[in-house]
PDB file of N, CA and C in Angstrom:
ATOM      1  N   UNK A   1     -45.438 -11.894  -1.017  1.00  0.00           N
ATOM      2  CA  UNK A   1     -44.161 -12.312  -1.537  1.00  0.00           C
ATOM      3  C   UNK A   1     -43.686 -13.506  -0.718  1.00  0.00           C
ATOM      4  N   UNK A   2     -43.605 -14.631  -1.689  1.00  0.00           N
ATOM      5  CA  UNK A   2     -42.533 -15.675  -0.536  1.00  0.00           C
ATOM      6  C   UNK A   2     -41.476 -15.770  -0.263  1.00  0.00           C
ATOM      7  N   UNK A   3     -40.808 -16.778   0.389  1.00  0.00           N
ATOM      8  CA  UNK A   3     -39.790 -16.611   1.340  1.00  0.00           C
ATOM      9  C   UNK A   3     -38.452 -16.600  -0.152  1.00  0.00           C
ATOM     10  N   UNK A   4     -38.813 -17.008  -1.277  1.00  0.00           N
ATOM     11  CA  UNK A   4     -37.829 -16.956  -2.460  1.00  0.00           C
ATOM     12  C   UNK A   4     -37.630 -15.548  -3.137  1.00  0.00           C
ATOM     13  N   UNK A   5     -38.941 -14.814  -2.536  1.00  0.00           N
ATOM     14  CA  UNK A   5     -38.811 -13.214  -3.447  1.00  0.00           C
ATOM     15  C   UNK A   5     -38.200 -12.421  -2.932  1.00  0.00           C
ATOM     16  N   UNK A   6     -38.558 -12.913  -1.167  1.00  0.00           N
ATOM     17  CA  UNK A   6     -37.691 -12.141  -0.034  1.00  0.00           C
ATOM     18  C   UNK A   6     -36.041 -11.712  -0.158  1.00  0.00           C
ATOM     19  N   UNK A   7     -35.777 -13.400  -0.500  1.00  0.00           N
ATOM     20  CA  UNK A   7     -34.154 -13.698  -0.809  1.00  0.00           C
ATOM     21  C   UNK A   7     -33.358 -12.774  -1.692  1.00  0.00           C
ATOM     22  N   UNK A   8     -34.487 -12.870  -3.122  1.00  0.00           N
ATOM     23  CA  UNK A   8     -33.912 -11.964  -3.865  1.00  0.00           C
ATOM     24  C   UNK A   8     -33.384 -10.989  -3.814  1.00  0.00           C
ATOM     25  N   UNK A   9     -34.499 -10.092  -3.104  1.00  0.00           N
ATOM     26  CA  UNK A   9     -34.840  -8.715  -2.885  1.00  0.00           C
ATOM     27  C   UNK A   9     -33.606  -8.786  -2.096  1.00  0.00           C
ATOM     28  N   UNK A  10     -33.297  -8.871  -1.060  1.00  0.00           N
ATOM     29  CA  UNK A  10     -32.059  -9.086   0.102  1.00  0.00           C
ATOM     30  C   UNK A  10     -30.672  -9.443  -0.791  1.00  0.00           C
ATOM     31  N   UNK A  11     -30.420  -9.929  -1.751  1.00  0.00           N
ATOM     32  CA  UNK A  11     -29.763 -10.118  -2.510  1.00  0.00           C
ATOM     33  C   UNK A  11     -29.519  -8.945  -3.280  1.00  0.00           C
ATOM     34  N   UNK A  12     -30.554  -8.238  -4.021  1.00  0.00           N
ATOM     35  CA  UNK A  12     -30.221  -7.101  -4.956  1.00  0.00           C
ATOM     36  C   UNK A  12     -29.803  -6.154  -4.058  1.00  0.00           C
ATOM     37  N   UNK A  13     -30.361  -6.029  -2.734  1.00  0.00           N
ATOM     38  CA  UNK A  13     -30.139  -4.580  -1.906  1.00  0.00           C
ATOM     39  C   UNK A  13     -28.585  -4.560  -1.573  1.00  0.00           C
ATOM     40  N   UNK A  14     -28.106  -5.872  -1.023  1.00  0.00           N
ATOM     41  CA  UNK A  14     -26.553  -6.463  -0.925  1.00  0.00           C
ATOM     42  C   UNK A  14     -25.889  -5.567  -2.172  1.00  0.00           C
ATOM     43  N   UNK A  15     -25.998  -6.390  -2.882  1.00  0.00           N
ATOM     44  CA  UNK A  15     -25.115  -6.156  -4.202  1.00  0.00           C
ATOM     45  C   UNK A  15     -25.057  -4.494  -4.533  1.00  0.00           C
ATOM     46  N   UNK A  16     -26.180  -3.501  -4.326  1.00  0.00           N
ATOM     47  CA  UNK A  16     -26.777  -2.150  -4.524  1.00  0.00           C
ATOM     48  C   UNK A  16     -25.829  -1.419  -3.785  1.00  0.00           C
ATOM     49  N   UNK A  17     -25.600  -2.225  -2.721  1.00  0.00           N
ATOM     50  CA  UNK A  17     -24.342  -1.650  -1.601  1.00  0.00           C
ATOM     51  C   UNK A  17     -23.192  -1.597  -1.743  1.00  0.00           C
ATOM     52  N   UNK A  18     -22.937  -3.121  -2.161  1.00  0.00           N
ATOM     53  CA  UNK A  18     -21.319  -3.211  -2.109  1.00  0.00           C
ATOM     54  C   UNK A  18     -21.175  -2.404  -4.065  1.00  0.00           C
ATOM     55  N   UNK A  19     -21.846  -2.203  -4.606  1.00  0.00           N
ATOM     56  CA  UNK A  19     -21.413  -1.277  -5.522  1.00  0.00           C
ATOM     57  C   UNK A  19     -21.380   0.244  -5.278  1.00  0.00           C
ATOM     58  N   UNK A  20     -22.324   0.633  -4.468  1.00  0.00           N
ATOM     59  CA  UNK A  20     -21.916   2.248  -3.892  1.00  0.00           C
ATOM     60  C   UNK A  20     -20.454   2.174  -3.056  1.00  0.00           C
ATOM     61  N   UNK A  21     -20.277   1.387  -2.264  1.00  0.00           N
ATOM     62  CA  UNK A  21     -19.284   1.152  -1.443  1.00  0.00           C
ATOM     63  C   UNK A  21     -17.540   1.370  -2.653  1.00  0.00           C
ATOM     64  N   UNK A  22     -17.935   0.381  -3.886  1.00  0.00           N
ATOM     65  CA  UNK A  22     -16.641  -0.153  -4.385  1.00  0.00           C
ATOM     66  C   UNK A  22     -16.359   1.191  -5.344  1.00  0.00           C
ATOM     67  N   UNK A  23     -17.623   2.174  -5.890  1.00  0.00           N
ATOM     68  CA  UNK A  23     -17.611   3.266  -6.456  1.00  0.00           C
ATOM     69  C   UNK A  23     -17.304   4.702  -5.800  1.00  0.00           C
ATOM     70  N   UNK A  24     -17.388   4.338  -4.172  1.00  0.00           N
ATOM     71  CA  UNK A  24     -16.928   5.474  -3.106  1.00  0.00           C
ATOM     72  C   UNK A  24     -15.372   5.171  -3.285  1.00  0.00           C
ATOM     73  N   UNK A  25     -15.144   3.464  -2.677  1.00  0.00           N
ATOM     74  CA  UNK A  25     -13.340   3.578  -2.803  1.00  0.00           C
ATOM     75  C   UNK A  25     -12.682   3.833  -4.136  1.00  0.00           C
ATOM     76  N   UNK A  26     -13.604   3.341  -4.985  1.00  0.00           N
ATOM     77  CA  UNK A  26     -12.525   4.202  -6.603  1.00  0.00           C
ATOM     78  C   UNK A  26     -11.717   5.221  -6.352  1.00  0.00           C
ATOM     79  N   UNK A  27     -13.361   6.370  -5.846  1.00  0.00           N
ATOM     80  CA  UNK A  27     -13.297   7.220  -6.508  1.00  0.00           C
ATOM     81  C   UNK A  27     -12.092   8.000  -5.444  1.00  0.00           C
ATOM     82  N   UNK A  28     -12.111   7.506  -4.093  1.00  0.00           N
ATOM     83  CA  UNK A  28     -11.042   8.126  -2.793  1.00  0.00           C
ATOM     84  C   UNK A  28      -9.646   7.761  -3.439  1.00  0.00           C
ATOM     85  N   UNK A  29      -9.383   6.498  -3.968  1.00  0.00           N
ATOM     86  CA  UNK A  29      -7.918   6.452  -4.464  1.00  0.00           C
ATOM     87  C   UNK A  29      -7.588   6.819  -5.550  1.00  0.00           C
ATOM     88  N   UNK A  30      -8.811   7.839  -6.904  1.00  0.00           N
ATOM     89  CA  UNK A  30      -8.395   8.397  -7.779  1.00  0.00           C
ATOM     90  C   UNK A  30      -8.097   9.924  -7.309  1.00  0.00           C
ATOM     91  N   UNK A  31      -8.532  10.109  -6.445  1.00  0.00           N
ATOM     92  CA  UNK A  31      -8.988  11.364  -5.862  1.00  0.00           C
ATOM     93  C   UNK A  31      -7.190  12.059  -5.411  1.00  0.00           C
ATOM     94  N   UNK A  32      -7.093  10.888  -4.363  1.00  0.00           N
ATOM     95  CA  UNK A  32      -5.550  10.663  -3.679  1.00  0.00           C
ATOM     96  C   UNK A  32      -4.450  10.602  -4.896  1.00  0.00           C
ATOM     97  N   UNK A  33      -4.965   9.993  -5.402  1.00  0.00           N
ATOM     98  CA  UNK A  33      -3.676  10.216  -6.771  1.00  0.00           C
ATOM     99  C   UNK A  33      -3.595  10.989  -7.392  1.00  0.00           C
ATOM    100  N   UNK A  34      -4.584  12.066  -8.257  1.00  0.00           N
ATOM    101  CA  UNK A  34      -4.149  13.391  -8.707  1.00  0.00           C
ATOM    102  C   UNK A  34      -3.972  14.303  -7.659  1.00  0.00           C
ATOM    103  N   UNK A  35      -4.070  14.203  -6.375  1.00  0.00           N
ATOM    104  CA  UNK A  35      -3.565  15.180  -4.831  1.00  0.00           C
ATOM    105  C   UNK A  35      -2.123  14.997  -5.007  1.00  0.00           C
ATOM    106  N   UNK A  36      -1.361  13.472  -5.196  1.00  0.00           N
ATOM    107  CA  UNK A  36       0.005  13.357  -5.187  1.00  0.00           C
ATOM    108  C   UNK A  36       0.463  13.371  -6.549  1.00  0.00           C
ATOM    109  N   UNK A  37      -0.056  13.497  -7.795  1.00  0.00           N
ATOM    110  CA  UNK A  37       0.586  14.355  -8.770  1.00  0.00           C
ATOM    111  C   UNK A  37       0.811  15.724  -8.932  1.00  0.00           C
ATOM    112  N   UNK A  38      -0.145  16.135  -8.188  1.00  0.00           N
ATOM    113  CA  UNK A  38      -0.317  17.556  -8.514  1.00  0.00           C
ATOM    114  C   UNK A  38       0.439  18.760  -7.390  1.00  0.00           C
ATOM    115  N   UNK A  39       1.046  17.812  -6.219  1.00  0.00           N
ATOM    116  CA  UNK A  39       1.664  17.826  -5.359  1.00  0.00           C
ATOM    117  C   UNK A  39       3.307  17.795  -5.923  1.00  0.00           C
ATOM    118  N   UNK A  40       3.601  16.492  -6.703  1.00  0.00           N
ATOM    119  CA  UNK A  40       4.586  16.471  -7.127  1.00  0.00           C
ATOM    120  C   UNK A  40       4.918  17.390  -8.267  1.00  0.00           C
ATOM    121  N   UNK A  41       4.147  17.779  -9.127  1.00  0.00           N
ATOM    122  CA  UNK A  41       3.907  18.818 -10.655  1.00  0.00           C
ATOM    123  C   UNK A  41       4.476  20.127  -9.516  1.00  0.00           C
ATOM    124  N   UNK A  42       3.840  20.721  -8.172  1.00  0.00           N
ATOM    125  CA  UNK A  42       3.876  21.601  -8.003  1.00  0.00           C
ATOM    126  C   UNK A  42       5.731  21.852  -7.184  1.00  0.00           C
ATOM    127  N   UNK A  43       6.169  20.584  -6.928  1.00  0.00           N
ATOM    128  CA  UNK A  43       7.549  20.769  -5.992  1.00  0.00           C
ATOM    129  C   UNK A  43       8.447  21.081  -7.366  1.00  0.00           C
ATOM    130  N   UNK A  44       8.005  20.685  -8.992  1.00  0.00           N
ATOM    131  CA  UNK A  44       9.263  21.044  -9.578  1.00  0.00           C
ATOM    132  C   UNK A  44       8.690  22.069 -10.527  1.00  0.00           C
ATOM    133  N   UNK A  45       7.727  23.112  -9.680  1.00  0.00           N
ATOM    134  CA  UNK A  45       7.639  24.242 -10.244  1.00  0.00           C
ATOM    135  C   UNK A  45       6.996  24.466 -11.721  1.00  0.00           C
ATOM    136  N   UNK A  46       6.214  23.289 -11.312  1.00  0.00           N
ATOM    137  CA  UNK A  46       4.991  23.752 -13.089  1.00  0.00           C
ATOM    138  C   UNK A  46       3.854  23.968 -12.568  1.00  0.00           C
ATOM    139  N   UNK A  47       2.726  24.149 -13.320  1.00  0.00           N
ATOM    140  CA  UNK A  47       1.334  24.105 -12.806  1.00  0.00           C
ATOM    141  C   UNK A  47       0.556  23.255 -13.472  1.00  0.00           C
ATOM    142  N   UNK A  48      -0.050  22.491 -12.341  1.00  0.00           N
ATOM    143  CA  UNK A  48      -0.774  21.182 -12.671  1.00  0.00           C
ATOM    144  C   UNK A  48      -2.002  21.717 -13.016  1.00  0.00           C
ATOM    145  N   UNK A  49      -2.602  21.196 -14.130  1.00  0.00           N
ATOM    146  CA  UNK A  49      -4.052  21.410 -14.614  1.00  0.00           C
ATOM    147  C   UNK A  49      -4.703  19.964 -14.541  1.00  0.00           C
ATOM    148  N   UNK A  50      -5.614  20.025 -14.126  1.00  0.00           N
ATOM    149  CA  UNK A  50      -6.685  18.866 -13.817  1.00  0.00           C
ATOM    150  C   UNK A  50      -8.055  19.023 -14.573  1.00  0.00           C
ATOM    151  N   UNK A  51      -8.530  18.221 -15.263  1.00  0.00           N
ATOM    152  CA  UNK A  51      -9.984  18.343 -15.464  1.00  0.00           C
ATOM    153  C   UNK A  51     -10.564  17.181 -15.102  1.00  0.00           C
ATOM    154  N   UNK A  52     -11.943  17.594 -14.367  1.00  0.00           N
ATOM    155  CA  UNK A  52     -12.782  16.404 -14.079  1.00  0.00           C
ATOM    156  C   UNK A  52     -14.095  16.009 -14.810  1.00  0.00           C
ATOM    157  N   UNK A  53     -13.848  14.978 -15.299  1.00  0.00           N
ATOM    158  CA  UNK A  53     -15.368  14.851 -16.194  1.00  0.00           C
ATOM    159  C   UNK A  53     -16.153  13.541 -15.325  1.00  0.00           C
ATOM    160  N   UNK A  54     -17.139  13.700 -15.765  1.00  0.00           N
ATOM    161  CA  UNK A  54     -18.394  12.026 -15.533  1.00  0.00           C
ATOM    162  C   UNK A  54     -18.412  12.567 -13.928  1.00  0.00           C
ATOM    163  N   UNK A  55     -19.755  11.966 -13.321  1.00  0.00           N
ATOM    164  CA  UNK A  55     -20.165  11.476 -12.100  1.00  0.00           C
ATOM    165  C   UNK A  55     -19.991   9.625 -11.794  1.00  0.00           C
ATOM    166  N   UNK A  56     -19.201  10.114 -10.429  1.00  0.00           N
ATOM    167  CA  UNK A  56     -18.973   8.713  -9.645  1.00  0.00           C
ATOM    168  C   UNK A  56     -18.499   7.720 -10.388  1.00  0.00           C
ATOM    169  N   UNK A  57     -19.704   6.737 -11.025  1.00  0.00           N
ATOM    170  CA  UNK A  57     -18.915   5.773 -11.772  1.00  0.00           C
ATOM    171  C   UNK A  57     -18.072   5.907 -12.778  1.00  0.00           C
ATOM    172  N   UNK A  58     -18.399   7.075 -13.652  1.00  0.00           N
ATOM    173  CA  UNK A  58     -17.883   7.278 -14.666  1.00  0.00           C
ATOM    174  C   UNK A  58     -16.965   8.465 -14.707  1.00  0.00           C
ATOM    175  N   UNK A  59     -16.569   8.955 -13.336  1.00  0.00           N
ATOM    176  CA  UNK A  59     -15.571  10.001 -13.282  1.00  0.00           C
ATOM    177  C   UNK A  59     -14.097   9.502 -14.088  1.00  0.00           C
ATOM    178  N   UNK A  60     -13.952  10.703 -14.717  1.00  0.00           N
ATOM    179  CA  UNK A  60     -12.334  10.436 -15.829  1.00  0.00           C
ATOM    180  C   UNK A  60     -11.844  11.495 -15.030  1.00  0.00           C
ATOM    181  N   UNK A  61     -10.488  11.667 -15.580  1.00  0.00           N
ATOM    182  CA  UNK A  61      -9.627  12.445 -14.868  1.00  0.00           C
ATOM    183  C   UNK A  61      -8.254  13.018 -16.028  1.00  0.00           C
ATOM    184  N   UNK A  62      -8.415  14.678 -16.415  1.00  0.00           N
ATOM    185  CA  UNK A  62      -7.421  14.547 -17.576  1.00  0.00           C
ATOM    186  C   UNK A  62      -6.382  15.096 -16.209  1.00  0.00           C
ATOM    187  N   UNK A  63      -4.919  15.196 -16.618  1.00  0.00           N
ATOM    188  CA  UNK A  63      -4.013  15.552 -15.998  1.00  0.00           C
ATOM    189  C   UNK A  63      -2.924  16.344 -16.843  1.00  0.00           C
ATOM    190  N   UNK A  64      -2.617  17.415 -16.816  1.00  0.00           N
ATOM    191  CA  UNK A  64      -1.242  18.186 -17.191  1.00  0.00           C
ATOM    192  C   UNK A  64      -0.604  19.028 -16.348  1.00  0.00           C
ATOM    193  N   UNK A  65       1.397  18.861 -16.262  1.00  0.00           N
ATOM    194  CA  UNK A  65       1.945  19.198 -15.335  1.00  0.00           C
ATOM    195  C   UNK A  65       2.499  20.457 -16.720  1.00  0.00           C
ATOM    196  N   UNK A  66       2.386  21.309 -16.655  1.00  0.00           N
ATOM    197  CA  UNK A  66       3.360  22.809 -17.471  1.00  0.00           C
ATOM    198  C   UNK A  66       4.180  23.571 -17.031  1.00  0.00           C
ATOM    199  N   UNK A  67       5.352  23.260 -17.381  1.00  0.00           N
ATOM    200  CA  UNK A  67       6.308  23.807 -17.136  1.00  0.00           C
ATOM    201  C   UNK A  67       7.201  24.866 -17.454  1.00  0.00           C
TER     202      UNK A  67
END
């Protein structure tokens, strides 16, 4: 391989990273945000239901506070 295939390769592994990286922080500040809904659902006495669908990239998030 020459010194141009090298580059590449060093290039895709980069990029391979900073997308695990940007799909870890998603997923910590979606994570943190149904903690502080479900936090808040629970101070005015309903019960928060959460469902979690998809892995990592494609994690959704349903939310209901019942009161």
């Amino acid at each position: 391989m020459g010194n141009s295939g090298r580059g590449w390769v060093i290039i895709g592994a980069i990029m391979i990273i900073i997308g695990i990286v940007f799909a870890g922080i998603t997923s910590y500040f979606l994570e943190s945000k149904i903690e502080k809904l479900v936090q808040a659902c629970e101070k005015e006495g309903g019960n928060p239901i959460v469902e979690k669908s998809g892995f990592i990239v494609t994690t959704s998030f349903e939310y209901e506070c019942k009161k």
